[in-house]
PDB file of N, CA and C in Angstrom:
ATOM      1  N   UNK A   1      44.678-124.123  54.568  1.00  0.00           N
ATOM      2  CA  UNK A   1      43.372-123.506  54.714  1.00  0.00           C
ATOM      3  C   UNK A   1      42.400-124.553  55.270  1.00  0.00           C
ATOM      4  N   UNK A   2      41.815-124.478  56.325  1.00  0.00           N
ATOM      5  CA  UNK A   2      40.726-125.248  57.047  1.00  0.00           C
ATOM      6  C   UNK A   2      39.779-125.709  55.440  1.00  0.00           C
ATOM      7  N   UNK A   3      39.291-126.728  55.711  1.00  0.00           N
ATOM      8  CA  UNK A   3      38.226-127.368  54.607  1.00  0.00           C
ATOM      9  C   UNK A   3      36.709-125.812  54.822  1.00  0.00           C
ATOM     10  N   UNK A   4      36.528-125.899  55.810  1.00  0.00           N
ATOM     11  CA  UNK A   4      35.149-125.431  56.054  1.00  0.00           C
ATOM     12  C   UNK A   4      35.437-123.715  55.404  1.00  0.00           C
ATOM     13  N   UNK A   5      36.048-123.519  55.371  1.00  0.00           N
ATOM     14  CA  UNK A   5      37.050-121.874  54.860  1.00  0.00           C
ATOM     15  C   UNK A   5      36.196-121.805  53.524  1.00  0.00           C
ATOM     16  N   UNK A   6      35.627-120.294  53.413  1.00  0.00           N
ATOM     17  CA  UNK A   6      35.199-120.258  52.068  1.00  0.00           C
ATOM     18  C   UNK A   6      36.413-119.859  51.052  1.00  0.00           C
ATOM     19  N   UNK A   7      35.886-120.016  49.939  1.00  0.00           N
ATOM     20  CA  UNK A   7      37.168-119.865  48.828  1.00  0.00           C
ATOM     21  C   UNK A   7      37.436-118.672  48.753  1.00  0.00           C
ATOM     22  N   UNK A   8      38.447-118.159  48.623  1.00  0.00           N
ATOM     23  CA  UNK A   8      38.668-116.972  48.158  1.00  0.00           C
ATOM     24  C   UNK A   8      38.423-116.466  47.082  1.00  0.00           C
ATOM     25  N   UNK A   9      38.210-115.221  46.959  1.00  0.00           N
ATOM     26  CA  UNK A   9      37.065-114.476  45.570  1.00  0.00           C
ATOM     27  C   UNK A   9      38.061-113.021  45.475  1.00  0.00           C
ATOM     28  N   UNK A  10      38.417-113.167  44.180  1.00  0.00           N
ATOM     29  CA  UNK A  10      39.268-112.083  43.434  1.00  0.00           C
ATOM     30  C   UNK A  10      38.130-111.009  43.798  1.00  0.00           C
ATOM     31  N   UNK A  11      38.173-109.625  43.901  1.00  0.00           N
ATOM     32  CA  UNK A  11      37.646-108.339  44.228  1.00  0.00           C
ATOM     33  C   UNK A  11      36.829-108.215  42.677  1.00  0.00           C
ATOM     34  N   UNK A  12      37.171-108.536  41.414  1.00  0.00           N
ATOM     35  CA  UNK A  12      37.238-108.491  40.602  1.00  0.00           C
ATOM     36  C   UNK A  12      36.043-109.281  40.739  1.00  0.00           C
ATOM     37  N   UNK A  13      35.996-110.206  40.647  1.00  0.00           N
ATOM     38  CA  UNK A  13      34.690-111.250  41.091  1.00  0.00           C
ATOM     39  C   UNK A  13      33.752-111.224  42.205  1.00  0.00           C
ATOM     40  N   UNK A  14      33.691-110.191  42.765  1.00  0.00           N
ATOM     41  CA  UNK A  14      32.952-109.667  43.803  1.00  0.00           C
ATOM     42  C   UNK A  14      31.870-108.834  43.581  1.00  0.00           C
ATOM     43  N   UNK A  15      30.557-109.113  43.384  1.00  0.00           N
ATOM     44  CA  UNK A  15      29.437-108.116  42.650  1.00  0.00           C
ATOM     45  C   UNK A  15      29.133-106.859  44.065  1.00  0.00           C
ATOM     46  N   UNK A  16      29.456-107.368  45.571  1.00  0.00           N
ATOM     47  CA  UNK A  16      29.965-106.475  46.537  1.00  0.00           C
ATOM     48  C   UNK A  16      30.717-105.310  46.573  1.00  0.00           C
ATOM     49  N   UNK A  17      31.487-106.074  46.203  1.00  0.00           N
ATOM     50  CA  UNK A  17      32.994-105.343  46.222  1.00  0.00           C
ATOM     51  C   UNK A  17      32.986-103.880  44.962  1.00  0.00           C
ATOM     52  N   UNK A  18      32.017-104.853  43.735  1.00  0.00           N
ATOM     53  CA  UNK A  18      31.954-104.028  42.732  1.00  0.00           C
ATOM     54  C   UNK A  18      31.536-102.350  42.944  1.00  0.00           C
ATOM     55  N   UNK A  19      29.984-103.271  43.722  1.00  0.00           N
ATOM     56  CA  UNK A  19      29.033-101.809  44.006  1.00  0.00           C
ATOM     57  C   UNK A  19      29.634-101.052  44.887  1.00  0.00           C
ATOM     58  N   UNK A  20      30.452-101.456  46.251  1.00  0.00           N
ATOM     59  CA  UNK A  20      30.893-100.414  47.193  1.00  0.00           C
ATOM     60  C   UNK A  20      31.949 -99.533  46.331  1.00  0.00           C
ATOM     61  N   UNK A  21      32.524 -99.999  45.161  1.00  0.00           N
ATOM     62  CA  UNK A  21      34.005 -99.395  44.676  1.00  0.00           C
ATOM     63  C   UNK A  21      32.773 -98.522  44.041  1.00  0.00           C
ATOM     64  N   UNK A  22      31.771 -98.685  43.202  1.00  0.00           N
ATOM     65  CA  UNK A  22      31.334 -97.578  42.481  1.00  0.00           C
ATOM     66  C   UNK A  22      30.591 -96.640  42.727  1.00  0.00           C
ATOM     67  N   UNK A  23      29.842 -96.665  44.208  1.00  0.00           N
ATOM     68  CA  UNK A  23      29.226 -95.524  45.065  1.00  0.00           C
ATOM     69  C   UNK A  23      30.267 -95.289  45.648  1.00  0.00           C
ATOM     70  N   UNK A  24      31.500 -95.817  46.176  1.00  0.00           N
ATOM     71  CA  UNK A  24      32.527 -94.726  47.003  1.00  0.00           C
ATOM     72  C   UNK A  24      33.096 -94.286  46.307  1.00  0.00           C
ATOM     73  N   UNK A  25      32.938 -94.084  44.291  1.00  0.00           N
ATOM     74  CA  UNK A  25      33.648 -93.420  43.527  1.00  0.00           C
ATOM     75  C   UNK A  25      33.029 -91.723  44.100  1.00  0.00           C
ATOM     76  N   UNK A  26      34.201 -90.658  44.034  1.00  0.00           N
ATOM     77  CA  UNK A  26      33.441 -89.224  44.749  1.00  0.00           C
ATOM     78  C   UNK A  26      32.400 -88.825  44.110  1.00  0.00           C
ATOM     79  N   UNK A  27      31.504 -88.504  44.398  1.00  0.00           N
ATOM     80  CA  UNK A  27      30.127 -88.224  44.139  1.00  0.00           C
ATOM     81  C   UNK A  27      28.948 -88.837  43.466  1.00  0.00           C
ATOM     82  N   UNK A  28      29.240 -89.814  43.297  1.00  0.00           N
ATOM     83  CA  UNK A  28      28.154 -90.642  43.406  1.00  0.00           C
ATOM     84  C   UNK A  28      26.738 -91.073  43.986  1.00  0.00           C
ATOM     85  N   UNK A  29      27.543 -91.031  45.758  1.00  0.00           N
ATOM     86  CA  UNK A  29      26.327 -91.101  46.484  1.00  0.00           C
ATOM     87  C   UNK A  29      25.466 -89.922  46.800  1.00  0.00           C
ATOM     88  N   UNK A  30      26.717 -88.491  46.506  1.00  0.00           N
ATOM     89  CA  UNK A  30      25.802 -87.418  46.639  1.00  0.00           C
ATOM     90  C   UNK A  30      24.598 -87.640  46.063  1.00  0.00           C
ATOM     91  N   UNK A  31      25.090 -87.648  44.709  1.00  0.00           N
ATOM     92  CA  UNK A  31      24.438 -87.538  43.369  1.00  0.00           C
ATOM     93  C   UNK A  31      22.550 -88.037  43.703  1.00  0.00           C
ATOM     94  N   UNK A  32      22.977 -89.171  44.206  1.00  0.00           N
ATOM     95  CA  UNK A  32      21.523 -89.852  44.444  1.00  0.00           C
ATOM     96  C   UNK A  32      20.981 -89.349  46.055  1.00  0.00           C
ATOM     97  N   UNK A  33      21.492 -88.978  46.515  1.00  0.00           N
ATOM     98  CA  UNK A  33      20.860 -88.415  47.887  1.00  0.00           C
ATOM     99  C   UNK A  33      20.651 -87.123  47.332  1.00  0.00           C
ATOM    100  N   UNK A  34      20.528 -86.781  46.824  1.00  0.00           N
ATOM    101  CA  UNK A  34      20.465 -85.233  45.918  1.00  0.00           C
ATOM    102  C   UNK A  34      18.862 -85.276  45.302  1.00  0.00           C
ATOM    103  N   UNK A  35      19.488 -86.580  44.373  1.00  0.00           N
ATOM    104  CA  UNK A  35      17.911 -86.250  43.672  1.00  0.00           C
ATOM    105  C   UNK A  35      17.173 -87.492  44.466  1.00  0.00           C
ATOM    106  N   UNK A  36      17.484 -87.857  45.483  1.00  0.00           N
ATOM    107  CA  UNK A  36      16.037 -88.414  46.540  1.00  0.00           C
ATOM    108  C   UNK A  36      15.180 -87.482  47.108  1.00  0.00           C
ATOM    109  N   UNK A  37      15.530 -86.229  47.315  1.00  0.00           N
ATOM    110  CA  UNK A  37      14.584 -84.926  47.495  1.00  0.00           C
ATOM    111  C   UNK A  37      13.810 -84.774  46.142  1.00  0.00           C
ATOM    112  N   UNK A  38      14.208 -84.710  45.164  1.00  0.00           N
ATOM    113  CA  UNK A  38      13.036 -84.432  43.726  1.00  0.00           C
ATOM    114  C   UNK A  38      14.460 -84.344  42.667  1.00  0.00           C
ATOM    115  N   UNK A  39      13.612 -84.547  41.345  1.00  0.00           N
ATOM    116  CA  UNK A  39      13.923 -84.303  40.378  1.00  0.00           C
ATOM    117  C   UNK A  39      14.572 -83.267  40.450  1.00  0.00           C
ATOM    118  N   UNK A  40      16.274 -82.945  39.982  1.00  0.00           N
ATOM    119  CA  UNK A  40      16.781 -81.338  39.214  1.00  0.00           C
ATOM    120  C   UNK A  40      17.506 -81.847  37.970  1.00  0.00           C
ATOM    121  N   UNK A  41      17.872 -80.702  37.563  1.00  0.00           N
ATOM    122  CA  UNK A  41      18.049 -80.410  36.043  1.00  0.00           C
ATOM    123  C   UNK A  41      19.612 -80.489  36.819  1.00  0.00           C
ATOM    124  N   UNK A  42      20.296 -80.260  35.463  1.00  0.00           N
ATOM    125  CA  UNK A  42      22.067 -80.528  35.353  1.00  0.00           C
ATOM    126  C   UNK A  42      22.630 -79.014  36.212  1.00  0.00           C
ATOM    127  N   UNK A  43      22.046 -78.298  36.040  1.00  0.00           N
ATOM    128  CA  UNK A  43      22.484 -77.051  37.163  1.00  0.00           C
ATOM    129  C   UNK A  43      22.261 -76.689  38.416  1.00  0.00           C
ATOM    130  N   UNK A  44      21.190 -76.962  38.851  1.00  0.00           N
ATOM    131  CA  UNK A  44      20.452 -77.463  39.893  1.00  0.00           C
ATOM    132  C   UNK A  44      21.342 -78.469  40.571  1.00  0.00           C
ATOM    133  N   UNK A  45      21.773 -79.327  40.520  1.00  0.00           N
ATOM    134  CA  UNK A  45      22.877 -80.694  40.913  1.00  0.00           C
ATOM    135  C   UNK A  45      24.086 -79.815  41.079  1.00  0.00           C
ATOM    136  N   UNK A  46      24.413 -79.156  40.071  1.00  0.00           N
ATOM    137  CA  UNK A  46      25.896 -78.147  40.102  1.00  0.00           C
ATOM    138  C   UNK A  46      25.695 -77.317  41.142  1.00  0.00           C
ATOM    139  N   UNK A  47      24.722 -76.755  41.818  1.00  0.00           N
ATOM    140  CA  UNK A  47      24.515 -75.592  42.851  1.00  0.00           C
ATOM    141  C   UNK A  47      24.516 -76.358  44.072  1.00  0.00           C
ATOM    142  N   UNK A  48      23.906 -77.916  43.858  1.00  0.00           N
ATOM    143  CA  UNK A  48      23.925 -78.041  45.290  1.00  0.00           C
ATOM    144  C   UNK A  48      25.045 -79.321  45.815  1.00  0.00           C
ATOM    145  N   UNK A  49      26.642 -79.465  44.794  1.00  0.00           N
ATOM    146  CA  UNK A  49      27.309 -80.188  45.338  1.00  0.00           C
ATOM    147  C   UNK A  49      28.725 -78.978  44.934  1.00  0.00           C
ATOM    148  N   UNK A  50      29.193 -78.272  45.399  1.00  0.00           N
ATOM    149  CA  UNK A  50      30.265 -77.168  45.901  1.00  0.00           C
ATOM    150  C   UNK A  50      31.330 -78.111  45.010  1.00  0.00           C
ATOM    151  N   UNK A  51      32.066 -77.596  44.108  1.00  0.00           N
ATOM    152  CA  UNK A  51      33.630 -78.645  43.562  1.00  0.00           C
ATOM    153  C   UNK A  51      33.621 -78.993  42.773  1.00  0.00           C
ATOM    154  N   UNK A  52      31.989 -79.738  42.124  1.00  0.00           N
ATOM    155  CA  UNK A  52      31.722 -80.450  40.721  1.00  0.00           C
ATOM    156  C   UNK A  52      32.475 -79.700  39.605  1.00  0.00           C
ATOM    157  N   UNK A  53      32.898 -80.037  38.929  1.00  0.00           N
ATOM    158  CA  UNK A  53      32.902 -79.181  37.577  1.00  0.00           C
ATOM    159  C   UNK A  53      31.855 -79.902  36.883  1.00  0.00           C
ATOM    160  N   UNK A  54      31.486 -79.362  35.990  1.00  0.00           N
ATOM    161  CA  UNK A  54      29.980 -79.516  34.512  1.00  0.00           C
ATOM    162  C   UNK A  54      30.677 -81.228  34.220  1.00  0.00           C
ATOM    163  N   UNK A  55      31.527 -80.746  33.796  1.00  0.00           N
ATOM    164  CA  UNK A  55      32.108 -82.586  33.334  1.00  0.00           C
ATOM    165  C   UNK A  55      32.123 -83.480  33.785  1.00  0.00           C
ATOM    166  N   UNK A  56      32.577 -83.452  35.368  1.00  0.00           N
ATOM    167  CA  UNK A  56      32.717 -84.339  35.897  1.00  0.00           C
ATOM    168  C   UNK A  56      31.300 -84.986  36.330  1.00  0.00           C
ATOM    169  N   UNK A  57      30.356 -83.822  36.818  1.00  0.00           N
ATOM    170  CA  UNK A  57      29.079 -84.036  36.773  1.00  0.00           C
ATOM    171  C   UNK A  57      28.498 -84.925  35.731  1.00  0.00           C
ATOM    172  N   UNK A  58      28.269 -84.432  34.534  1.00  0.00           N
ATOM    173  CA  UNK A  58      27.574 -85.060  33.262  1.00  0.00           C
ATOM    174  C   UNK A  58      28.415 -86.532  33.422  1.00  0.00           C
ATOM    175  N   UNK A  59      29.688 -86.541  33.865  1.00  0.00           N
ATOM    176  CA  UNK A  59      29.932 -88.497  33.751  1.00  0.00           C
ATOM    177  C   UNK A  59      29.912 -89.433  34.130  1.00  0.00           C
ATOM    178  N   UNK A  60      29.224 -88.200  35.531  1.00  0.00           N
ATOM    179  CA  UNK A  60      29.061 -89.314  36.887  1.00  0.00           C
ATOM    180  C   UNK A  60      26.776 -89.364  36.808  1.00  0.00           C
ATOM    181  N   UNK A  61      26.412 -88.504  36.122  1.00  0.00           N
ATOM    182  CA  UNK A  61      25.462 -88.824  36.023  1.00  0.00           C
ATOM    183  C   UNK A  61      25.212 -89.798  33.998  1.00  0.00           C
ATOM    184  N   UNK A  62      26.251 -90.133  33.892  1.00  0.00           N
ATOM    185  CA  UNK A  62      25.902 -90.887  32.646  1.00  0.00           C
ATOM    186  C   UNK A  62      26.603 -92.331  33.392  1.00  0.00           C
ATOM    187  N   UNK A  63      27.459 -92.744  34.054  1.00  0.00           N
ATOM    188  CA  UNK A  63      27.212 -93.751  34.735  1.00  0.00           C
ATOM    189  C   UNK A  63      26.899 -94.025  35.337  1.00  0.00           C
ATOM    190  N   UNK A  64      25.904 -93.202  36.362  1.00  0.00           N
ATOM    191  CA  UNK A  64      24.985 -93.898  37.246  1.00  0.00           C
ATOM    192  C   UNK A  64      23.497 -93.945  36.108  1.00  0.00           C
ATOM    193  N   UNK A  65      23.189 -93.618  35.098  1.00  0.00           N
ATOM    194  CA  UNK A  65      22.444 -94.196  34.061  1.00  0.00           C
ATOM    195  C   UNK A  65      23.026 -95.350  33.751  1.00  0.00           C
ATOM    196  N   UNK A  66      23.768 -95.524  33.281  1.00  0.00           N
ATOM    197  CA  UNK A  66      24.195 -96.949  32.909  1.00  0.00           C
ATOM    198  C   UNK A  66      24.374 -98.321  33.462  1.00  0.00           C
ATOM    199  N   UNK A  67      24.244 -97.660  35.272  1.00  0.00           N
ATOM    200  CA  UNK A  67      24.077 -98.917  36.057  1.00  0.00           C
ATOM    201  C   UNK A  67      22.761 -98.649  36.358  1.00  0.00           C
ATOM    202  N   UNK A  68      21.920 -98.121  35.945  1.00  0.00           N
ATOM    203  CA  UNK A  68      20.210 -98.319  36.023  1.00  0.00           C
ATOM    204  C   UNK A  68      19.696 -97.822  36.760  1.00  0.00           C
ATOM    205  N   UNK A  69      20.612 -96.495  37.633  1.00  0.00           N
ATOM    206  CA  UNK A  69      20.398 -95.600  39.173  1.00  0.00           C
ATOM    207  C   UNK A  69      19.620 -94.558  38.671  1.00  0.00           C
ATOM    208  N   UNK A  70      19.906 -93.960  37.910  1.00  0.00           N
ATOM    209  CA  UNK A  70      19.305 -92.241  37.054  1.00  0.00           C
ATOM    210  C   UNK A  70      18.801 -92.491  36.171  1.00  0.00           C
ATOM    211  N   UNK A  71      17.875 -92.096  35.926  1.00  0.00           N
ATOM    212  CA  UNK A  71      16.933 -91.814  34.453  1.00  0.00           C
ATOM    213  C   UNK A  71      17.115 -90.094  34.021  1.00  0.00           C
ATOM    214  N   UNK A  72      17.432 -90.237  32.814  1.00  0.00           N
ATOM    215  CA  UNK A  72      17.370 -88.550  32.492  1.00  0.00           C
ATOM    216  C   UNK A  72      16.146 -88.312  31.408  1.00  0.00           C
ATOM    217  N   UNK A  73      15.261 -87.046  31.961  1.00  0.00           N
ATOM    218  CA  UNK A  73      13.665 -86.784  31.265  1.00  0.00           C
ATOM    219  C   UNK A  73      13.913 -85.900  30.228  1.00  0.00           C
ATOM    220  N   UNK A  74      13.816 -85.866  29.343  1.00  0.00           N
ATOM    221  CA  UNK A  74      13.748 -84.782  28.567  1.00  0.00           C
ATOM    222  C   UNK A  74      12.304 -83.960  28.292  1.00  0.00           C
ATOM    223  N   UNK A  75      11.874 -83.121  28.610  1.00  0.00           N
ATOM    224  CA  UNK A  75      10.548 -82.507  28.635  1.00  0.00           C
ATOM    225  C   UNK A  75      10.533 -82.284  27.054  1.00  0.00           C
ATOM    226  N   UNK A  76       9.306 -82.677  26.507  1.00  0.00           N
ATOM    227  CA  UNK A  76       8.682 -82.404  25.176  1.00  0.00           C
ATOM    228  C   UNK A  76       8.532 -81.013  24.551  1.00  0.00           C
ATOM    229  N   UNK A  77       7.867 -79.923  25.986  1.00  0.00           N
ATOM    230  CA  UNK A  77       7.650 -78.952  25.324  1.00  0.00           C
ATOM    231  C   UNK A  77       9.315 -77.634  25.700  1.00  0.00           C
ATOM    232  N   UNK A  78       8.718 -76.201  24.596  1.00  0.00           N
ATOM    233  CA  UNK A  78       9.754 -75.777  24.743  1.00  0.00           C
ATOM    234  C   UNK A  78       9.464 -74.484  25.805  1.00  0.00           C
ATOM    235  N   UNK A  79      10.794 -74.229  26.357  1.00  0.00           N
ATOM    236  CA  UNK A  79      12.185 -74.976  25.684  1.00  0.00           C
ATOM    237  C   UNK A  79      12.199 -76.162  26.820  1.00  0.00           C
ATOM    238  N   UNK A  80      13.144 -76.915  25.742  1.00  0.00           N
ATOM    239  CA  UNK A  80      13.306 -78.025  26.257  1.00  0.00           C
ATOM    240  C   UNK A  80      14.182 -78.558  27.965  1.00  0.00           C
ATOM    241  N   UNK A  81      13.506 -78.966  28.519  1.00  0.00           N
ATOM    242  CA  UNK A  81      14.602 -79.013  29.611  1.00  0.00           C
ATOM    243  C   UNK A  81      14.738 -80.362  30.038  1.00  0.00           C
ATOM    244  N   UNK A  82      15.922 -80.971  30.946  1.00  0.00           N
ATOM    245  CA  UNK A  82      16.346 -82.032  30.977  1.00  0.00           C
ATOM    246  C   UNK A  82      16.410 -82.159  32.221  1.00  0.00           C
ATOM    247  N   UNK A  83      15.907 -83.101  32.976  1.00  0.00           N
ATOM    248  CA  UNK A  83      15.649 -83.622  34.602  1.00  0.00           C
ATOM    249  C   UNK A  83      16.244 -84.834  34.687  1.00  0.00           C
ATOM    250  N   UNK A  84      17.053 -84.985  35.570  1.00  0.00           N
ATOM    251  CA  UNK A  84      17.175 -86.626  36.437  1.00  0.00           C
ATOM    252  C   UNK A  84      16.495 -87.157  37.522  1.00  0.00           C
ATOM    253  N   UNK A  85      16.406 -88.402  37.595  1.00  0.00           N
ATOM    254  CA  UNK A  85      15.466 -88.643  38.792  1.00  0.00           C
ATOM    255  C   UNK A  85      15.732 -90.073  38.889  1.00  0.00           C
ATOM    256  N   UNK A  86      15.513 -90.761  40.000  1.00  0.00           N
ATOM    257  CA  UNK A  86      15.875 -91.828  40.638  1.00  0.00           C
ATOM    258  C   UNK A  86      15.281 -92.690  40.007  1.00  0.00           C
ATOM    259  N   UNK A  87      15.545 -93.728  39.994  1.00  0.00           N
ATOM    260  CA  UNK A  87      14.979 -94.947  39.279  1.00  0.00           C
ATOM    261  C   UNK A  87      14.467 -96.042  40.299  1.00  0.00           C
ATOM    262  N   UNK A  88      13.287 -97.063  40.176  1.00  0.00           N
ATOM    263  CA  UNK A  88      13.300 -98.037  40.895  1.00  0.00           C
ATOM    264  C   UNK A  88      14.514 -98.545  41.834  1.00  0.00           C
ATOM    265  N   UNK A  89      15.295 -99.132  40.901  1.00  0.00           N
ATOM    266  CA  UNK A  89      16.304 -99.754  41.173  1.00  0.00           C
ATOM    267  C   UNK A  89      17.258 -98.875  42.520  1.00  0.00           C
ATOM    268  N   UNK A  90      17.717 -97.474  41.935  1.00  0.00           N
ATOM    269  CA  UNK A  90      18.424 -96.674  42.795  1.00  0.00           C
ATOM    270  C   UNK A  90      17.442 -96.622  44.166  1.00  0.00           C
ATOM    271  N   UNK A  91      15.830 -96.522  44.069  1.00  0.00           N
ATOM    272  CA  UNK A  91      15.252 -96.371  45.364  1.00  0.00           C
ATOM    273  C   UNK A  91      15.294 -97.298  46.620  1.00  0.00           C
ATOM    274  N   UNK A  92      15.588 -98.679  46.084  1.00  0.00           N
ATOM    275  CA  UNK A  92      15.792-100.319  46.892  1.00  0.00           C
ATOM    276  C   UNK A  92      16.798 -99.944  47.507  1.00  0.00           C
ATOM    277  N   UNK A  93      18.481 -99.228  46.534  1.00  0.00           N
ATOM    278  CA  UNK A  93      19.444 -98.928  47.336  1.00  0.00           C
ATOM    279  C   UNK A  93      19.876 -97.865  48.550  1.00  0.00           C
ATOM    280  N   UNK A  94      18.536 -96.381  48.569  1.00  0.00           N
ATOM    281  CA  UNK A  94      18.821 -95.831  49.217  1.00  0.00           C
ATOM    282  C   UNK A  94      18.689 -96.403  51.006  1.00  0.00           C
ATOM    283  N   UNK A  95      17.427 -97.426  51.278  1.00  0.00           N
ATOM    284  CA  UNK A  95      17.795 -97.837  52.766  1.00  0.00           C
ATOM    285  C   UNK A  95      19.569 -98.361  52.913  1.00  0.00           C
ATOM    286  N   UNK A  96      19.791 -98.739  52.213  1.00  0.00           N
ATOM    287  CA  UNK A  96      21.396 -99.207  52.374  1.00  0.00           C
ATOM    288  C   UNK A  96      22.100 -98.000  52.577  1.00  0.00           C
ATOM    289  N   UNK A  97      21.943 -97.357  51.582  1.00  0.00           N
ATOM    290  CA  UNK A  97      23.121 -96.378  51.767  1.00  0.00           C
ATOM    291  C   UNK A  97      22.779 -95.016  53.436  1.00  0.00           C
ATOM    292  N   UNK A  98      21.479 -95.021  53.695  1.00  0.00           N
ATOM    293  CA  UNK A  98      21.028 -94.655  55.082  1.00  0.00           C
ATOM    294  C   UNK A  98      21.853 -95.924  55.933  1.00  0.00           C
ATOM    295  N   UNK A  99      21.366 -96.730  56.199  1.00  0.00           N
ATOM    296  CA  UNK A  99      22.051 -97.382  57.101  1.00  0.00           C
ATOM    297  C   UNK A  99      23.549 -97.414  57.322  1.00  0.00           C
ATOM    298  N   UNK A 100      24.185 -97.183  55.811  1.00  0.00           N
ATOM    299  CA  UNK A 100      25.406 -96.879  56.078  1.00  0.00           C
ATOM    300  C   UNK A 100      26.181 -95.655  56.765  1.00  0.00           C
ATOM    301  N   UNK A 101      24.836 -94.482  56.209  1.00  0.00           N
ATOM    302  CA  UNK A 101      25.587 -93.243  57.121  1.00  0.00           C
ATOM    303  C   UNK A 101      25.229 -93.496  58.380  1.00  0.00           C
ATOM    304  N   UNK A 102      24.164 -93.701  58.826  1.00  0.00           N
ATOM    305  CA  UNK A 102      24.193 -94.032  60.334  1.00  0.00           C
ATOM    306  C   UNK A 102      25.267 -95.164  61.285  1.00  0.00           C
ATOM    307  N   UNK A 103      25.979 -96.268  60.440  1.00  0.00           N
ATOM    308  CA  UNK A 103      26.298 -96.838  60.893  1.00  0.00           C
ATOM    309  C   UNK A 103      27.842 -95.955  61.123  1.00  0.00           C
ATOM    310  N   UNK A 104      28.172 -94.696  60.441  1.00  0.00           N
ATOM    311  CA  UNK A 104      29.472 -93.905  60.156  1.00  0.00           C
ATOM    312  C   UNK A 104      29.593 -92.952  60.926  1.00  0.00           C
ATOM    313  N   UNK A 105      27.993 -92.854  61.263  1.00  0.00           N
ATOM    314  CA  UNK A 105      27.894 -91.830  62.338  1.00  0.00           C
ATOM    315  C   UNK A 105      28.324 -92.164  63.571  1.00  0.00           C
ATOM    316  N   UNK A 106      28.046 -93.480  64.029  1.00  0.00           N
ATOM    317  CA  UNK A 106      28.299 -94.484  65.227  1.00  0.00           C
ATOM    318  C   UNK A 106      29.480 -94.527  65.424  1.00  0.00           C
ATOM    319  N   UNK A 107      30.295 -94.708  64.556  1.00  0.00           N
ATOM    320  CA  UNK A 107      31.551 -95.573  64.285  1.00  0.00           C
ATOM    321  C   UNK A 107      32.382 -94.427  64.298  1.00  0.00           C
ATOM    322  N   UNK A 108      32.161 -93.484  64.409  1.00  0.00           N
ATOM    323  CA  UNK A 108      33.025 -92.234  64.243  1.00  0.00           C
ATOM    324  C   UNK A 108      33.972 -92.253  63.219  1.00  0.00           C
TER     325      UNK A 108
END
């Protein structure tokens, strides 16, 4: 290996590598290009991605909470209803993930 060669980095050790594996998990990126138009509730999300089942939905919006992308609202008064909506954090990432569809668009 040439000296000047960077080291090689397990995928595993890749905070890159991490994030592309967990937005190209399926629906993910919908998920957040979804609610970059506005806030919807858990059915609302189900109407507008065709395939979801309820489950798979609720686990892909409880880990994109957990990486700090979704916030879920619970409204005070009744009845009670429950909204997701983008978070700071998820908003920094949407120019990326634009640039990426455009760059997919290019690239055929």
């Amino acid at each position: 290996m040439p000296l000047d060669a960077p080291a090689p980095v397990p995928p595993s050790a890749c905070p890159v590598e991490d994030w592309l594996a967990f937005l190209g998990h399926r629906w993910n990126a919908l998920v957040l290009w979804h609610l970059n138009a506005s806030a919807l509730r858990h059915g609302e999300l189900m109407a507008r991605l065709p395939g979801i089942t309820a489950k798979v939905l609720s686990e892909r919006l409880a880990l994109l909470q957990q990486r700090g992308l979704v916030r879920r609202e619970a409204a005070a008064a009744f009845p009670r209803t429950v909204r997701y909506t983008l978070t700071p954090r998820s908003r920094g990432l949407l120019p990326l993930l634009d640039g990426l569809e455009r760059w997919s668009k290019q690239s055929g």
